[in-house]
C-alpha atoms as a PDB file:
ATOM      1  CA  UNK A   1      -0.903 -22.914  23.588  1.00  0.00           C
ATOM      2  CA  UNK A   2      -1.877 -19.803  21.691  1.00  0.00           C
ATOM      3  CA  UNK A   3      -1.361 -16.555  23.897  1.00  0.00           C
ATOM      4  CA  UNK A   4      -2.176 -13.129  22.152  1.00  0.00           C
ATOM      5  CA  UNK A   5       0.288 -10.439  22.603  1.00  0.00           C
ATOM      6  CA  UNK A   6      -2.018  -7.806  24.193  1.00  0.00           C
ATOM      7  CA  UNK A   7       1.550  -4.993  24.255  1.00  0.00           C
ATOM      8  CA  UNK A   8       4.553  -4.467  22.246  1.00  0.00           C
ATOM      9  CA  UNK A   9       6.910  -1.820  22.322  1.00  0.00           C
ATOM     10  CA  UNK A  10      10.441  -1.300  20.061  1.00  0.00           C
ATOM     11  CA  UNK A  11      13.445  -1.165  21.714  1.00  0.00           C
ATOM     12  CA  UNK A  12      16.863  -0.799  21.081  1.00  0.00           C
ATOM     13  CA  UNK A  13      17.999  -2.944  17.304  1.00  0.00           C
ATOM     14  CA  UNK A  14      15.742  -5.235  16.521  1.00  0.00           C
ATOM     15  CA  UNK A  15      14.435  -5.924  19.553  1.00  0.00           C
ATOM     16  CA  UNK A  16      10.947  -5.736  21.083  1.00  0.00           C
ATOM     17  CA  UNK A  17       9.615  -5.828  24.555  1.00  0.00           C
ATOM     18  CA  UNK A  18       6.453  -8.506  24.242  1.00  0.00           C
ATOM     19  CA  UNK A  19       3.429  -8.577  26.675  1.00  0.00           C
ATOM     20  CA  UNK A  20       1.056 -11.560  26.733  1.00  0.00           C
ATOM     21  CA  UNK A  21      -2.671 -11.869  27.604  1.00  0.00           C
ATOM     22  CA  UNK A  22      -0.964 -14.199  30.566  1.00  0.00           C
ATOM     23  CA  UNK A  23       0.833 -11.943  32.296  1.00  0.00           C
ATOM     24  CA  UNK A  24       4.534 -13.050  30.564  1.00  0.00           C
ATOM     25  CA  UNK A  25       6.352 -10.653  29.262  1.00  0.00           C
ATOM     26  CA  UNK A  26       9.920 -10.400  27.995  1.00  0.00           C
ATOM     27  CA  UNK A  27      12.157  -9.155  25.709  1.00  0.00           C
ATOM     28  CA  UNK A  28      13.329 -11.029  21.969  1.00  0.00           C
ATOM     29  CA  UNK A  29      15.924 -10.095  19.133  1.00  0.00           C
ATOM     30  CA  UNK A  30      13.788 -10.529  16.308  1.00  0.00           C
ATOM     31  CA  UNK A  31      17.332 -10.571  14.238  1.00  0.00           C
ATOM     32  CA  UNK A  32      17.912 -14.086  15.817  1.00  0.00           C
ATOM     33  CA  UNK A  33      14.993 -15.289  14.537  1.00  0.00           C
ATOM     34  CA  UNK A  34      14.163 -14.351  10.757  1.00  0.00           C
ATOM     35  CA  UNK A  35      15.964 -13.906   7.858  1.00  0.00           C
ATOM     36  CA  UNK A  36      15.125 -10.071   6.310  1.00  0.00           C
ATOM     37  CA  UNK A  37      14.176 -11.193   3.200  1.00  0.00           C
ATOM     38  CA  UNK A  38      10.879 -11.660   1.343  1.00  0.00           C
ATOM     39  CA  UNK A  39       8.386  -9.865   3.241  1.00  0.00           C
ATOM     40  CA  UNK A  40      10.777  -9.533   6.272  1.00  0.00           C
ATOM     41  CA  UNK A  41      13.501  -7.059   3.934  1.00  0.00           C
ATOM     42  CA  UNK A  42      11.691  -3.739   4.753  1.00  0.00           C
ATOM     43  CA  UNK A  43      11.933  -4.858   8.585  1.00  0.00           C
ATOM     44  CA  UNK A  44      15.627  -4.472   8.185  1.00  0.00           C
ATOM     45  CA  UNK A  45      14.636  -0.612   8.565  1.00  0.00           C
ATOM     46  CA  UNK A  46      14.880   0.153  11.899  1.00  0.00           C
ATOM     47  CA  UNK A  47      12.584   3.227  11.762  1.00  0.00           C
ATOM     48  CA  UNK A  48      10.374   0.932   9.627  1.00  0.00           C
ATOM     49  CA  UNK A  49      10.701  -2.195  12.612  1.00  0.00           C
ATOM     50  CA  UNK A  50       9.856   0.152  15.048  1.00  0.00           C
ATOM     51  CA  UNK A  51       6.730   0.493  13.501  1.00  0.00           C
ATOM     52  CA  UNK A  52       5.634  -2.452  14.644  1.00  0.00           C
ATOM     53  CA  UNK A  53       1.744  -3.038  15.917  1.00  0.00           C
ATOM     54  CA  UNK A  54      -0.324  -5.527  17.644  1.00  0.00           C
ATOM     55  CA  UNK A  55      -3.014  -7.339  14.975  1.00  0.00           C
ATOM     56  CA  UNK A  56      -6.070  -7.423  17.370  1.00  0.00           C
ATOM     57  CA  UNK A  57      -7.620 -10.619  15.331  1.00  0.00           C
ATOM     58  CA  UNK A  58      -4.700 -12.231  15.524  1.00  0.00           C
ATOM     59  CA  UNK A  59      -3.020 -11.857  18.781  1.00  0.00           C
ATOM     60  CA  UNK A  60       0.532 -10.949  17.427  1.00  0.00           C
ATOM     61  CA  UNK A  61       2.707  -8.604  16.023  1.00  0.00           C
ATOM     62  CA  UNK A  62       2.622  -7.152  12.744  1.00  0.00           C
ATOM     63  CA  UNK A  63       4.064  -4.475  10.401  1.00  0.00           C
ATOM     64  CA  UNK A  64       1.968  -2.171   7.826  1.00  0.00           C
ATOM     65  CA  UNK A  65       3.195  -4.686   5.050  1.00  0.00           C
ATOM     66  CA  UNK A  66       1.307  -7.619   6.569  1.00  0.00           C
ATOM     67  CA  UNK A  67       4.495  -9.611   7.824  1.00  0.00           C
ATOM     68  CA  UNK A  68       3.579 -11.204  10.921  1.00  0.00           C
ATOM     69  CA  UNK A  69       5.021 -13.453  13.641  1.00  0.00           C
ATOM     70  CA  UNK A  70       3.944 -16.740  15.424  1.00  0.00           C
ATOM     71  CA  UNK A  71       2.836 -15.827  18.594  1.00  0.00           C
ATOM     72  CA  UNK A  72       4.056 -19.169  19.925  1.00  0.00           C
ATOM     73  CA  UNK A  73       7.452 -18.942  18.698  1.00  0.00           C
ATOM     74  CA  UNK A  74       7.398 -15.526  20.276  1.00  0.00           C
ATOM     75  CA  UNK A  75       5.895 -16.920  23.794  1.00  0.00           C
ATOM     76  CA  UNK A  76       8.165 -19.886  23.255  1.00  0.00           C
ATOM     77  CA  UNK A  77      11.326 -17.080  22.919  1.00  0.00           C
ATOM     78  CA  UNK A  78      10.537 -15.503  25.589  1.00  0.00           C
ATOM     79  CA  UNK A  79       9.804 -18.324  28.680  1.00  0.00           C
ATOM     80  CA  UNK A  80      12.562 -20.410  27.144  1.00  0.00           C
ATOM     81  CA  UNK A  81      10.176 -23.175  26.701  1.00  0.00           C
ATOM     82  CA  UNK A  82       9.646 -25.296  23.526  1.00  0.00           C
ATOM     83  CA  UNK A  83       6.425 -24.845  21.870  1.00  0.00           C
ATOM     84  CA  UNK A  84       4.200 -27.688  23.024  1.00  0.00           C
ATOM     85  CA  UNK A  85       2.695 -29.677  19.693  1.00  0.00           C
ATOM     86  CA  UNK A  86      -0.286 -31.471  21.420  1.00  0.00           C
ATOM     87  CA  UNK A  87      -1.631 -28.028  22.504  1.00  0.00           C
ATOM     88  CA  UNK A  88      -0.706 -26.554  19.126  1.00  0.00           C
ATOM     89  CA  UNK A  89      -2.942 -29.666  17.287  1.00  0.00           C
ATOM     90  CA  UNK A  90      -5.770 -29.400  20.290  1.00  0.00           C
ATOM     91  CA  UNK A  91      -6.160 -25.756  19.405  1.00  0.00           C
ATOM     92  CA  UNK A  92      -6.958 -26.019  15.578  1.00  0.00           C
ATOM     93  CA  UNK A  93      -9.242 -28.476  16.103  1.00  0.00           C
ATOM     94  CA  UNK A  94     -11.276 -26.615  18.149  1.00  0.00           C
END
C-alpha cells in the first residue's frame, strides 16, 4: 500500500497535519501512537516535534535524530482503514 507523505505540518500537541502523494490528507496524535522513549524521548519536546520533516527517500516523516514513522500506519491513522498485509508483502517483493 505504501503512500509517501509528500506534506507535513505541526500542529497543536503532538499532532501533525499529514498529506499523501494520493491526495488523503488528515490529521493524527502522534501521542496515541508511540511511546517517547528510546529514540522517540526527545520527541516529547514539543519545540523539538515540531521540527518534524518529510525524508524524500523514504516517503515519511522524520526528526533530525533519525526517528521515523511507518507511512502505512500513518495512512492507515488517518483513512481509518487497517493496513492491508497482501499489499504490504506484494510491495517488498517487488
Amino acid at each position: 500500500m505504501l503512500k509517501d507523505i509528500v506534506a507535513v505540518k505541526p500542529l497543536d500537541g503532538y499532532q501533525l497535519w499529514l498529506s499523501f502523494e494520493d491526495g488523503i490528507e488528515g490529521v493524527v496524535d502522534i501521542s496515541q501512537s508511540i511511546s517517547f522513549s528510546g529514540i522517540f524521548t526527545p520527541l516529547q519536546d514539543l519545540a523539538y516535534f515540531a521540527q518534524v520533516q518529510i525524508h524524500p527517500e523514504l516517503g515519511t516523516i522524520v526528526w533530525q535524530n533519525g526517528a521515523d514513522l511507518d507511512p502505512d500506519v500513518l495512512y492507515s491513522l488517518v483513512t481509518k482503514r487497517p493496513i492491508s498485509i497482501d499489499s504490504r508483502a506484494t510491495s517488498s517483493l517487488g
